[in-house]
C-alpha atoms as a PDB file:
ATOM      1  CA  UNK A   1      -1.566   4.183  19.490  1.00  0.00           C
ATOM      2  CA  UNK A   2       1.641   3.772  17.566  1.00  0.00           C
ATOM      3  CA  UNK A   3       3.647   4.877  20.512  1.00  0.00           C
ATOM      4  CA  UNK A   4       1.836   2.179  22.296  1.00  0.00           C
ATOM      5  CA  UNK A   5       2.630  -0.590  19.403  1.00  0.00           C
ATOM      6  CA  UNK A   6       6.388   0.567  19.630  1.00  0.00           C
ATOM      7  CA  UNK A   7       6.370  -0.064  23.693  1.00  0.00           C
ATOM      8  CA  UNK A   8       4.989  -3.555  23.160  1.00  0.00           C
ATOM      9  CA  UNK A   9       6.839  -4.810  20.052  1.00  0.00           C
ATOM     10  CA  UNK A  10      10.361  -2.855  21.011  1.00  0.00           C
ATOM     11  CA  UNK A  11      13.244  -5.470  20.582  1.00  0.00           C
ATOM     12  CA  UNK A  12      11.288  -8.020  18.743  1.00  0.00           C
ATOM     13  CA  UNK A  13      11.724  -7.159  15.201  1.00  0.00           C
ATOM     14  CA  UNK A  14       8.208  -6.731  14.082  1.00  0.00           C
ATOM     15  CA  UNK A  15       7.000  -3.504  12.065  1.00  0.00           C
ATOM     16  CA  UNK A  16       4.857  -1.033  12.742  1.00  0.00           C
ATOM     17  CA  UNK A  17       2.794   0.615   9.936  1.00  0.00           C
ATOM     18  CA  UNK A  18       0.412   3.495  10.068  1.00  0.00           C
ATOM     19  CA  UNK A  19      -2.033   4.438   7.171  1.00  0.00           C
ATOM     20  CA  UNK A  20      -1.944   8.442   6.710  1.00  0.00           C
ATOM     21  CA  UNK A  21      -5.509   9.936   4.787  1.00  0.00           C
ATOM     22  CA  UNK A  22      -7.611   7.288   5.681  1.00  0.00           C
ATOM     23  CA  UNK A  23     -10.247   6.944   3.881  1.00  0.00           C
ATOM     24  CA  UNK A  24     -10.687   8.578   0.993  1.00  0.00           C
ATOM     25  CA  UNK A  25      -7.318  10.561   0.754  1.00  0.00           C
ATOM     26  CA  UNK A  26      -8.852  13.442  -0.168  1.00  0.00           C
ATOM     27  CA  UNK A  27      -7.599  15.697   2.734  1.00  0.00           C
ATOM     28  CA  UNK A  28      -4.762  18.638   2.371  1.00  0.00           C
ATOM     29  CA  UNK A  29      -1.054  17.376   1.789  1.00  0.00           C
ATOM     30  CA  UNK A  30       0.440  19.089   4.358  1.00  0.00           C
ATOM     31  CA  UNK A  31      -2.282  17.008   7.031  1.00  0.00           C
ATOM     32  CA  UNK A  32      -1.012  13.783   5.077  1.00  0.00           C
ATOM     33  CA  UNK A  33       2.699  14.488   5.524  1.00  0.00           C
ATOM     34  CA  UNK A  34       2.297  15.608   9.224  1.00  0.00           C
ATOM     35  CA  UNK A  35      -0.050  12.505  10.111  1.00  0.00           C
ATOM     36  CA  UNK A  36       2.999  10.474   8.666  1.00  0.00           C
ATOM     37  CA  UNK A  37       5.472  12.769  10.653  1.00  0.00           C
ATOM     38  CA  UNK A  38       4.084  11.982  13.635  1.00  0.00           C
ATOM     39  CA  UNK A  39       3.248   8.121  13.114  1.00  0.00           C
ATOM     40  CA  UNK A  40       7.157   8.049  12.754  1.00  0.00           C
ATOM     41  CA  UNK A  41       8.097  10.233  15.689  1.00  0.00           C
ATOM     42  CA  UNK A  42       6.067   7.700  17.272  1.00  0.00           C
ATOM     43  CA  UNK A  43       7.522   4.725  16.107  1.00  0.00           C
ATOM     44  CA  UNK A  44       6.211   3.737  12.657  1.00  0.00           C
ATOM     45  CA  UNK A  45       8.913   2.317   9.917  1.00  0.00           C
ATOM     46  CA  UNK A  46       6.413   2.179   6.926  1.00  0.00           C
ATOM     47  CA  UNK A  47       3.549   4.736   5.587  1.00  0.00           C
ATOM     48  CA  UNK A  48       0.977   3.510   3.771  1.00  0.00           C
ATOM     49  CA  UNK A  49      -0.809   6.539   2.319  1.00  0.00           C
ATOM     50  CA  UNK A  50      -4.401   6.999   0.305  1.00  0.00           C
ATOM     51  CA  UNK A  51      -3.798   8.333  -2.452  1.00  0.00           C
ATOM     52  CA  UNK A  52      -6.311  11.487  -3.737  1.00  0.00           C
ATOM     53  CA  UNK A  53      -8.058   9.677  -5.794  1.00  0.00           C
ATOM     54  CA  UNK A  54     -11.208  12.409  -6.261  1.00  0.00           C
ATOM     55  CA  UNK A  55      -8.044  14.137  -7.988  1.00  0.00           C
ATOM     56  CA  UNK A  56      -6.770  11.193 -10.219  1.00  0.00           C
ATOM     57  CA  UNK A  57     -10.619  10.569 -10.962  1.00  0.00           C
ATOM     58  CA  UNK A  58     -10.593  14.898 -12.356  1.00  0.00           C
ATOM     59  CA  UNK A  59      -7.513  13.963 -14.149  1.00  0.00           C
ATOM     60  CA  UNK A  60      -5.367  16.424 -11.031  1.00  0.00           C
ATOM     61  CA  UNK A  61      -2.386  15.064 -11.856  1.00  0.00           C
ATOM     62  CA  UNK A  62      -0.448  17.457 -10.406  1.00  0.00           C
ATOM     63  CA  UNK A  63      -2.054  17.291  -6.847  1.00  0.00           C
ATOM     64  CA  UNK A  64      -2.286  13.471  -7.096  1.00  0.00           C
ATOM     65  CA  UNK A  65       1.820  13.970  -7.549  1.00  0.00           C
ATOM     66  CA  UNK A  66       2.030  16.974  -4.910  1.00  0.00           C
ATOM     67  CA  UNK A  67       0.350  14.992  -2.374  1.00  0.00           C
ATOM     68  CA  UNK A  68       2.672  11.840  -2.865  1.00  0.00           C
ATOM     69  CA  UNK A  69       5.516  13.698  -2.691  1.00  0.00           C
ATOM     70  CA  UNK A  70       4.301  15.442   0.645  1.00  0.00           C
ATOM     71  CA  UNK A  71       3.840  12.485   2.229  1.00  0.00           C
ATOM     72  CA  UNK A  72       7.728  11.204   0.258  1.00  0.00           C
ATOM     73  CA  UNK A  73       9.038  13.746   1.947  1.00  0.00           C
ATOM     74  CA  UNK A  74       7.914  13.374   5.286  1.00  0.00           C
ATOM     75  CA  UNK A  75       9.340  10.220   5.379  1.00  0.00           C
ATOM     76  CA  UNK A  76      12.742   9.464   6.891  1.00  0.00           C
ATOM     77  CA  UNK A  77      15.530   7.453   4.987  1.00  0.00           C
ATOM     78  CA  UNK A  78      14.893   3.691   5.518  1.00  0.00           C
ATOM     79  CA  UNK A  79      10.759   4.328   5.651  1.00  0.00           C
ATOM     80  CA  UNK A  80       9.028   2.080   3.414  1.00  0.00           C
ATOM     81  CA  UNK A  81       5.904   3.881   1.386  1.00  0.00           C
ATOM     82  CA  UNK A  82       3.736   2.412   0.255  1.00  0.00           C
ATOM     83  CA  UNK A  83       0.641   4.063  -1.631  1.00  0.00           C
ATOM     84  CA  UNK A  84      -2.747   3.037  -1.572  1.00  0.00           C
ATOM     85  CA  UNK A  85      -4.610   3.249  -5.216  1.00  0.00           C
ATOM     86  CA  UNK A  86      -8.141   2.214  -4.472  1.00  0.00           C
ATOM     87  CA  UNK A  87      -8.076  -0.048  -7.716  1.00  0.00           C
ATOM     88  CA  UNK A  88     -11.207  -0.677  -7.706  1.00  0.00           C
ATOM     89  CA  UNK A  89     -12.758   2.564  -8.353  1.00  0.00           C
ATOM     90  CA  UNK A  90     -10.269   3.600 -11.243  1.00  0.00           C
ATOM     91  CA  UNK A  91     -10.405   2.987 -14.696  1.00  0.00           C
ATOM     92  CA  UNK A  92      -6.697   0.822 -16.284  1.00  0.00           C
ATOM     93  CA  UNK A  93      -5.426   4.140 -17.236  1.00  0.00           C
ATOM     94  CA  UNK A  94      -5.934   5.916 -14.071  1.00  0.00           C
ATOM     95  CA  UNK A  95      -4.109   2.924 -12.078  1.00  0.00           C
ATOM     96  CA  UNK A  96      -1.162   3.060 -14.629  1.00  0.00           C
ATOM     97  CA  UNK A  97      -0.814   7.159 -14.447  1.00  0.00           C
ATOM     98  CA  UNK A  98      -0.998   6.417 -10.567  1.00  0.00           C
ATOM     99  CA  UNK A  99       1.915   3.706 -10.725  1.00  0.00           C
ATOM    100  CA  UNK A 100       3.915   5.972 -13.019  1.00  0.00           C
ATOM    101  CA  UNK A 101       3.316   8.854 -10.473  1.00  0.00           C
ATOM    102  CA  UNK A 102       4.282   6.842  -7.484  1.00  0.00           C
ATOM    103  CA  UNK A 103       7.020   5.406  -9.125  1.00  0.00           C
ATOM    104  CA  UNK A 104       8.089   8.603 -10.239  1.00  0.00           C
ATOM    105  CA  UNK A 105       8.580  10.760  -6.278  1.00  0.00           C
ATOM    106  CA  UNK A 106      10.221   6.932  -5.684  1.00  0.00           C
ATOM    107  CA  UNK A 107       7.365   5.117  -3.225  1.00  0.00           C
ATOM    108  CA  UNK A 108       8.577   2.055  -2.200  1.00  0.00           C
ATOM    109  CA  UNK A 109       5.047  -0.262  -2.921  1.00  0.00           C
ATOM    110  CA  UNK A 110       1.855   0.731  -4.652  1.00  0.00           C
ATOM    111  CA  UNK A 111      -0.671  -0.938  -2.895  1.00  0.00           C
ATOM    112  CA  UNK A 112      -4.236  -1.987  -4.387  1.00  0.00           C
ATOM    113  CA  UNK A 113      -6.696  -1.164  -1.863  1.00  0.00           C
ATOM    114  CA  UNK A 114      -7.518   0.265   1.708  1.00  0.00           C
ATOM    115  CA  UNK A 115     -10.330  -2.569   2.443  1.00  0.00           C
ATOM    116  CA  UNK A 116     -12.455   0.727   2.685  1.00  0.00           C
ATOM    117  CA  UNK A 117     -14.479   0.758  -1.196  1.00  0.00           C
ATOM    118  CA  UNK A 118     -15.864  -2.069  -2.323  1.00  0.00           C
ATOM    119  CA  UNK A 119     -13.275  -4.326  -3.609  1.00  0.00           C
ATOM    120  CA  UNK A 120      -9.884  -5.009  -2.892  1.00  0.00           C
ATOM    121  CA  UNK A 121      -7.159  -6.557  -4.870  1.00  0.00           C
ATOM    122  CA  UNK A 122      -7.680  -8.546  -8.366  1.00  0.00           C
ATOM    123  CA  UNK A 123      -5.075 -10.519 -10.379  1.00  0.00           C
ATOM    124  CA  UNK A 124      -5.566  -8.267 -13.554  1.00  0.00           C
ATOM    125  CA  UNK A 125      -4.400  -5.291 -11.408  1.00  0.00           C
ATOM    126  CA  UNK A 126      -1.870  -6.303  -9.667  1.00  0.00           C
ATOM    127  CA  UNK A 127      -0.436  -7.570 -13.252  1.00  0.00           C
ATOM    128  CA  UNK A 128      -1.351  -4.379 -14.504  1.00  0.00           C
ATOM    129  CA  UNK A 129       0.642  -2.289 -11.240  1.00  0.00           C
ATOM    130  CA  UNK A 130       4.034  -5.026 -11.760  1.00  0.00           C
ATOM    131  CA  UNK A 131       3.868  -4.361 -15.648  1.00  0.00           C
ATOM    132  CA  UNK A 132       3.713  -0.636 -14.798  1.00  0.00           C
ATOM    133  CA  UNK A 133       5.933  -0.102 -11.919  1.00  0.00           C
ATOM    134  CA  UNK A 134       8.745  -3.073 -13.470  1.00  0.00           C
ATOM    135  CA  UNK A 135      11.103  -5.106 -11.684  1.00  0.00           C
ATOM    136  CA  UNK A 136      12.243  -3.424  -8.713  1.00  0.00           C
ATOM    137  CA  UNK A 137       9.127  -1.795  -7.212  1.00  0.00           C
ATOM    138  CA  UNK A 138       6.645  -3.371  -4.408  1.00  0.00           C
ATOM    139  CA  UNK A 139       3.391  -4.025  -5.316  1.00  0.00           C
ATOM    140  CA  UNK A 140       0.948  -5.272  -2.368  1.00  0.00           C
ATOM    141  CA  UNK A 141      -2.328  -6.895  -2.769  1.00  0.00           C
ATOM    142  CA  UNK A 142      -4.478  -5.987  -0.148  1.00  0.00           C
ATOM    143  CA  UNK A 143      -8.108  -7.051   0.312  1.00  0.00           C
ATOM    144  CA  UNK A 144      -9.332 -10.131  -0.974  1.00  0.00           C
ATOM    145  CA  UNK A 145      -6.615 -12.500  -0.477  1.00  0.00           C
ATOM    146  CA  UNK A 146      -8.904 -14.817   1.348  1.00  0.00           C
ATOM    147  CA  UNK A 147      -7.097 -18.295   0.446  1.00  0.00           C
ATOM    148  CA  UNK A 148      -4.331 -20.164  -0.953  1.00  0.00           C
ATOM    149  CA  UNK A 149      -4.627 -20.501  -3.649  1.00  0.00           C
ATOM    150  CA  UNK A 150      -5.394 -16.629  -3.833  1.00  0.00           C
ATOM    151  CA  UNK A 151      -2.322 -15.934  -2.608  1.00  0.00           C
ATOM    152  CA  UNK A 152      -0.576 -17.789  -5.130  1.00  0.00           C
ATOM    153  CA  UNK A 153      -2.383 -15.938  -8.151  1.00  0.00           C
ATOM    154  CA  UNK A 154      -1.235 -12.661  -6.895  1.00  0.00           C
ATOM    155  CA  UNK A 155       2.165 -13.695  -6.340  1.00  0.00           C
ATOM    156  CA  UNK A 156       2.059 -14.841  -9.592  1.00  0.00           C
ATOM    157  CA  UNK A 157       0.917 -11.814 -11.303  1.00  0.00           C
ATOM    158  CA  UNK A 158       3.541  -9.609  -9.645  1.00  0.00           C
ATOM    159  CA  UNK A 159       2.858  -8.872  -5.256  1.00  0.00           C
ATOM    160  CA  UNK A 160       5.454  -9.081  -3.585  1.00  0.00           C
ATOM    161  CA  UNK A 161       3.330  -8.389  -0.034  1.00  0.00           C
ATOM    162  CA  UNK A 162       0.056  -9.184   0.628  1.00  0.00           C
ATOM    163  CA  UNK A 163      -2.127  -7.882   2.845  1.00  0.00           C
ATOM    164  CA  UNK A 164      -4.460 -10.702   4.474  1.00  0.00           C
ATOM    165  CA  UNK A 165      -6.967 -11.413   7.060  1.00  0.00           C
ATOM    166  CA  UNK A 166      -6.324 -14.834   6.120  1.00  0.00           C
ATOM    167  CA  UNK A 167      -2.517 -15.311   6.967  1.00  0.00           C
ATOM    168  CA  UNK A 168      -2.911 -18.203   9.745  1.00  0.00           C
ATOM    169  CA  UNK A 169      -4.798 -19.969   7.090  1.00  0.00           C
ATOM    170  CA  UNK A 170      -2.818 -19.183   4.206  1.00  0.00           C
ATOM    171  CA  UNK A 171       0.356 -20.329   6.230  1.00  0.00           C
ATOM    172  CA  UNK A 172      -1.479 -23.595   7.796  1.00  0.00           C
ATOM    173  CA  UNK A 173      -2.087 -24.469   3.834  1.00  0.00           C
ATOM    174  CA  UNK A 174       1.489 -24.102   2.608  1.00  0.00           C
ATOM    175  CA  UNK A 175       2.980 -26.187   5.600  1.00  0.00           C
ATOM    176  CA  UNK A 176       0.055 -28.689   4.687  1.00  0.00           C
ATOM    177  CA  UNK A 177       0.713 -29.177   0.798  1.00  0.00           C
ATOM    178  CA  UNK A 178       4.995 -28.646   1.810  1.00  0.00           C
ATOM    179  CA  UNK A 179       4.534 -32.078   4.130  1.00  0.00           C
ATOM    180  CA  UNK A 180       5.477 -29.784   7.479  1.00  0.00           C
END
């Protein structure tokens, strides 16, 4: 498929992102880091991996970090990585240990949610993730950001991305209120 995606969008700018350990994240590194290998041999310029969280949940700390790193180094200079916490099923200090952690083997984003569980992003985490990760890191809000003014409250608290079924909408609003 991404080979495919790179065919039909070659020349025109656009992205192409593949999610590595979808679902759950809870299969072996080295599967994680070659699923992202190959979604880049094929054409893919960001990752967005699952992180383990049945490791962060047993307090695995060093698997949660072995795993991110895997899938770090897999990636080619100039591929953004972004990685997926499933916010919703871990408690505040489990989200900030996985911040620190990605922030730590240098992801590019942490990203709240794979639209998989049962909740994607809220404004207290994504404040939470920006307070964590500081200044300079991504954070993406992903799942939930059904309207404007949605949008706006997790820009506010800290995304800088957001990932949207919504977009047209979101977009038709802005030109609206802007006079466009």
């Amino acid at each position: 498929m991404g080979r495919h995606c790179a065919r039909r969008l070659g020349g025109t700018g656009e992205k192409i992102c593949a999610v590595v350990g979808f679902p759950l994240g809870a299969m072996d590194s080295k599967a994680k880091a070659f699923e992202a290998r190959t979604a880049i041999a094929n054409g893919a310029s960001e990752i967005d991996m699952v992180m383990n969280a049945g490791a962060m949940k047993a307090k695995n700390f060093a698997l949660v970090r072995e795993d991110m790193l895997a899938v770090r180094r897999a990636c080619r200079p100039g591929i953004v990585l972004k990685v997926i916490l499933e916010t919703c099923i871990l408690t505040d200090e489990e989200k900030v240990l996985a911040c620190q952690i990605a922030k730590e083997v240098e992801a590019d984003f942490v990203k709240t949610s794979t639209g998989f569980s049962r909740a994607g992003a809220i404004v207290g985490d994504i404040a939470l993730m920006r307070k964590t990760v500081g200044p300079k890191m991504g954070v993406k809000a992903a799942g939930g950001v059904r309207s404007y003014e949605d949008a706006i409250a997790m820009i506010r608290a800290g995304a800088t991305r957001l990932g949207t079924g919504s977009g047209v909408l979101l977009v038709s609003r802005q030109k609206i209120e802007a006079g466009y």
